[in-house]
C-alpha atoms as a PDB file:
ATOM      1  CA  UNK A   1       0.000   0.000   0.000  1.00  0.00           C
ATOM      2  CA  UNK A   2       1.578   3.514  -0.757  1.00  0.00           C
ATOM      3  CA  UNK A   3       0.600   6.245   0.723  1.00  0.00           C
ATOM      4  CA  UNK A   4       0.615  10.327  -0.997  1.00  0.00           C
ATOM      5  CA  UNK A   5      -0.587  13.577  -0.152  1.00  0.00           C
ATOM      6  CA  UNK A   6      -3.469  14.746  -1.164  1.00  0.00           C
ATOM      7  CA  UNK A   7      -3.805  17.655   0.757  1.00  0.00           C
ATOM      8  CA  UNK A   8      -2.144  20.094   2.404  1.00  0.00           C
ATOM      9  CA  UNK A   9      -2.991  22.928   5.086  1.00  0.00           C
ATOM     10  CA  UNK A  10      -0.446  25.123   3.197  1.00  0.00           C
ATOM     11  CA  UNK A  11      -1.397  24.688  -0.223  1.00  0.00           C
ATOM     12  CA  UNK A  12      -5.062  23.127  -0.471  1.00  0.00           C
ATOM     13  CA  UNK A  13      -5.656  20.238  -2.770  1.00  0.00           C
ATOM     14  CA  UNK A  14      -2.750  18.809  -4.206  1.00  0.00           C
ATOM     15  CA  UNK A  15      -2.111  17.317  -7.986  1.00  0.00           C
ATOM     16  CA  UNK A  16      -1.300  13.174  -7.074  1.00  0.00           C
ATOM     17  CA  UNK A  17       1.005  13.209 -10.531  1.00  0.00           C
ATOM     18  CA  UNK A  18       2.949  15.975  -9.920  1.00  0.00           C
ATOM     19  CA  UNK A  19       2.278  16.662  -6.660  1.00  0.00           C
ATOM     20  CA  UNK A  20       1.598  20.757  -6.625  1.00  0.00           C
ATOM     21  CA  UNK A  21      -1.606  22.727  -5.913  1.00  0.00           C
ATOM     22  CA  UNK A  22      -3.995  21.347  -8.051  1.00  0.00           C
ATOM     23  CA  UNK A  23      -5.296  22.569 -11.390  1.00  0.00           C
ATOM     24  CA  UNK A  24      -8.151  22.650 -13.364  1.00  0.00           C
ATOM     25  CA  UNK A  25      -6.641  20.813 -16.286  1.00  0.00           C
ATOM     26  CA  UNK A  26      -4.745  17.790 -16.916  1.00  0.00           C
ATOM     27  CA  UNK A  27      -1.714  17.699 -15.268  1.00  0.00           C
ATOM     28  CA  UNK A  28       1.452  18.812 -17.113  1.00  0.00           C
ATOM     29  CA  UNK A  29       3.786  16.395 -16.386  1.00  0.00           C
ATOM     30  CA  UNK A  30       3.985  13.290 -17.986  1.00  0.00           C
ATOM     31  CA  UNK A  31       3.058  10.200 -16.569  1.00  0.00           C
ATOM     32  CA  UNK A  32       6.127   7.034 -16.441  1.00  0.00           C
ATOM     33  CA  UNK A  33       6.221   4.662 -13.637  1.00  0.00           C
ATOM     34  CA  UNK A  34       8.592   2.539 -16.581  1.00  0.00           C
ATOM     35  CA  UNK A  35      12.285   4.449 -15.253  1.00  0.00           C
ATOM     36  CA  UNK A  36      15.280   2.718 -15.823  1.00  0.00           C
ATOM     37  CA  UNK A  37      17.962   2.193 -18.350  1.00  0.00           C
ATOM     38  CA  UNK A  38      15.783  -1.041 -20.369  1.00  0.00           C
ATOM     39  CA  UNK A  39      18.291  -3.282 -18.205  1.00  0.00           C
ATOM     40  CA  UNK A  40      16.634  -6.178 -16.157  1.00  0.00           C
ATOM     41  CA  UNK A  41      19.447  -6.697 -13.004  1.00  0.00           C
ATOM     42  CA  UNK A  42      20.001  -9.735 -11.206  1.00  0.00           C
ATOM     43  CA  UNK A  43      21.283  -9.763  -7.707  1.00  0.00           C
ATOM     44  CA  UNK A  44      21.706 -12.678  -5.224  1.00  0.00           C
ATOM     45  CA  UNK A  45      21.545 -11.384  -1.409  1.00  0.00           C
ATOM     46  CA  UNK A  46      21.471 -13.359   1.526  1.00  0.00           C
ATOM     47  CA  UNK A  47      21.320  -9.484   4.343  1.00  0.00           C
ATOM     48  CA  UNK A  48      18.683  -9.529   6.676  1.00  0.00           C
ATOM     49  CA  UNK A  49      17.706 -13.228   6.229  1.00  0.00           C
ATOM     50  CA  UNK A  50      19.462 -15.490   8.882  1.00  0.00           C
ATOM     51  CA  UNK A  51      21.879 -16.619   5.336  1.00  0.00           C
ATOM     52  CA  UNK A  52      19.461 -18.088   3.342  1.00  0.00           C
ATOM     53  CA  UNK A  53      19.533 -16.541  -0.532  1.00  0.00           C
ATOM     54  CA  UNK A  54      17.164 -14.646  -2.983  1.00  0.00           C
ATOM     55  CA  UNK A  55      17.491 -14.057  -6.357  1.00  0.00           C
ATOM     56  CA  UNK A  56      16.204 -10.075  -6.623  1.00  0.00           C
ATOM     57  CA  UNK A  57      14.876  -9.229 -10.260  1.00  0.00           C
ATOM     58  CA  UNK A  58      15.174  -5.369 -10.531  1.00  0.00           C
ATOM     59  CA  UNK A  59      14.418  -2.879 -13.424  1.00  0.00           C
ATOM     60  CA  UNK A  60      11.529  -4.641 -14.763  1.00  0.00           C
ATOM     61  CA  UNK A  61       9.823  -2.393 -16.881  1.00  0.00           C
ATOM     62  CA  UNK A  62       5.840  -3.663 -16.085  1.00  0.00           C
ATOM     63  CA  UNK A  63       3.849  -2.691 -13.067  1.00  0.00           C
ATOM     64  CA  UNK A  64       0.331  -4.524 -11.851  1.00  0.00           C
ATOM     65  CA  UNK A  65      -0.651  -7.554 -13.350  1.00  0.00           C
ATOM     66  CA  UNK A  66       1.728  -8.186 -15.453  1.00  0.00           C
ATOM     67  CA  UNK A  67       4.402  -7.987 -13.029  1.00  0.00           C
ATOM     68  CA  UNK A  68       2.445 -10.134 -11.056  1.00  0.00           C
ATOM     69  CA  UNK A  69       1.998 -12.907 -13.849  1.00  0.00           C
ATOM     70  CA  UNK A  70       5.526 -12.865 -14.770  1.00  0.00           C
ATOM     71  CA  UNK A  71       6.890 -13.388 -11.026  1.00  0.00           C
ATOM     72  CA  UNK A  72       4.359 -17.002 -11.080  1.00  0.00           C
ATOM     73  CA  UNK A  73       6.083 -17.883 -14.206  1.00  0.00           C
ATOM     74  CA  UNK A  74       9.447 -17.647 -13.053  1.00  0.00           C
ATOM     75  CA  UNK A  75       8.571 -18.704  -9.111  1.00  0.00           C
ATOM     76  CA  UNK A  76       6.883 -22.168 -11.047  1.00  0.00           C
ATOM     77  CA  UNK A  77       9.982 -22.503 -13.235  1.00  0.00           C
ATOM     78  CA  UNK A  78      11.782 -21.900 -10.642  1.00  0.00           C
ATOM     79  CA  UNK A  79      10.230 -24.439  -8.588  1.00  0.00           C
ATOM     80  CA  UNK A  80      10.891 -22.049  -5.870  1.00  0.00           C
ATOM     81  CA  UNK A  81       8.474 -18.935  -3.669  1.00  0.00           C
ATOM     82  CA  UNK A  82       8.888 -15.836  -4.069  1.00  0.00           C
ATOM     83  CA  UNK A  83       7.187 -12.460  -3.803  1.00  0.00           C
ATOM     84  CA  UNK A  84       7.111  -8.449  -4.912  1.00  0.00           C
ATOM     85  CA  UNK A  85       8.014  -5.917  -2.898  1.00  0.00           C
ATOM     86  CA  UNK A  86       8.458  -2.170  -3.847  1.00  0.00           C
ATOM     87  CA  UNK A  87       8.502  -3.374  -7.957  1.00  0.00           C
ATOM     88  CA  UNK A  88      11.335  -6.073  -7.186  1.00  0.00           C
ATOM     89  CA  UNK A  89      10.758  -9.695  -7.791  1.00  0.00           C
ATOM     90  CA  UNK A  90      12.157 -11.637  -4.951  1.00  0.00           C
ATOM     91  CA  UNK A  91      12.435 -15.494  -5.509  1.00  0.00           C
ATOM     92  CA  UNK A  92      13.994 -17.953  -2.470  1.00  0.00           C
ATOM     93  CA  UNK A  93      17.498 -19.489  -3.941  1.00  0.00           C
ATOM     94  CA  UNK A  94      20.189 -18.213  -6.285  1.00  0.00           C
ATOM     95  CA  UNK A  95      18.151 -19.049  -9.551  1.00  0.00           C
ATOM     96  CA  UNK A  96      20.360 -16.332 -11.528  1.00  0.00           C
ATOM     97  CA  UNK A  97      21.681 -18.394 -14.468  1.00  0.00           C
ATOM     98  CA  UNK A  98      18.024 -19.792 -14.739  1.00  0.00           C
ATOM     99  CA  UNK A  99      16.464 -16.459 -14.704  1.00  0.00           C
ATOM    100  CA  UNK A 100      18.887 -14.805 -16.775  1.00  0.00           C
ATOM    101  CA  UNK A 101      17.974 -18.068 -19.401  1.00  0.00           C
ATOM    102  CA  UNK A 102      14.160 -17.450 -19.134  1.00  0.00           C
ATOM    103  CA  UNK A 103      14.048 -13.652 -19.286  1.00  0.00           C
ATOM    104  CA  UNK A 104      16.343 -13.247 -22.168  1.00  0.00           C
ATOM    105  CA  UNK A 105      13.961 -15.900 -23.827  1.00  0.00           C
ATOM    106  CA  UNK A 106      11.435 -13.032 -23.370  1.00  0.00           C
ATOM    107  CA  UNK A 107      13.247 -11.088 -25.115  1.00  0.00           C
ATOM    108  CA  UNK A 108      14.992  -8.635 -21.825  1.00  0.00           C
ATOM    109  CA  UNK A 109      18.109  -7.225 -21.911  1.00  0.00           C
ATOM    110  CA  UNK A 110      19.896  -9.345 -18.484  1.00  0.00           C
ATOM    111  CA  UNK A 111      22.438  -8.673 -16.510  1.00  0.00           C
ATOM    112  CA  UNK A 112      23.702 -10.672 -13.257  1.00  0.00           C
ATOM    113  CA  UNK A 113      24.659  -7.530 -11.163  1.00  0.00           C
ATOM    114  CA  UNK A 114      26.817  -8.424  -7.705  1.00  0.00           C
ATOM    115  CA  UNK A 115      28.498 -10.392  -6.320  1.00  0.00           C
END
């Protein structure tokens, strides 16, 4: 769940894209939750969970659903869980050669990123 102001005592009602006072029109500033550099990142960490590894999938360029259908594709492949969190596909082991295999398949643009 993310949170944003909406309002402020200062200001009034405030624009959720761009995030001044609000207008009467459409908002000026275009609209891309897609940022990045078109490079899909692989990382293995094991901080913060008593050694045991993940394979984090960063730079994804999809949001929603289709994030969402793409992380059960790999977790099943995978034969592994997983889960999202903040736009980054977490999935339990070092699946990075795997991953790296299936997503290029896809047609992304991989790197393994870390150590």
């Amino acid at each position: 769940m993310s949170s944003r102001r909406v309002y402020s005592t200062d200001q009034g009602r405030i624009c959720p894209q761009c995030d001044q006072n609000a207008h009467q029109g459409p908002c000026t500033k275009p609209q891309s939750n897609l940022q990045g550099d078109g490079i899909v990142r692989l990382y293995r960490e094991t901080k913060g969970r008593k050694g045991a590894g993940v394979t984090l999938i960063d730079g994804l360029p999809l949001s929603g659903a289709e994030l969402k259908s793409l992380a059960k594709y790999l977790k099943q492949r995978c034969s592994s869980g997983g889960a999202i969190k903040s736009g980054i596909v977490e999935i339990q082991g070092d699946h990075r050669t795997l991953i790296k295999s299936l997503l290029e398949q896809k047609g992304y643009k991989v790197k393994l990123a870390g150590g």
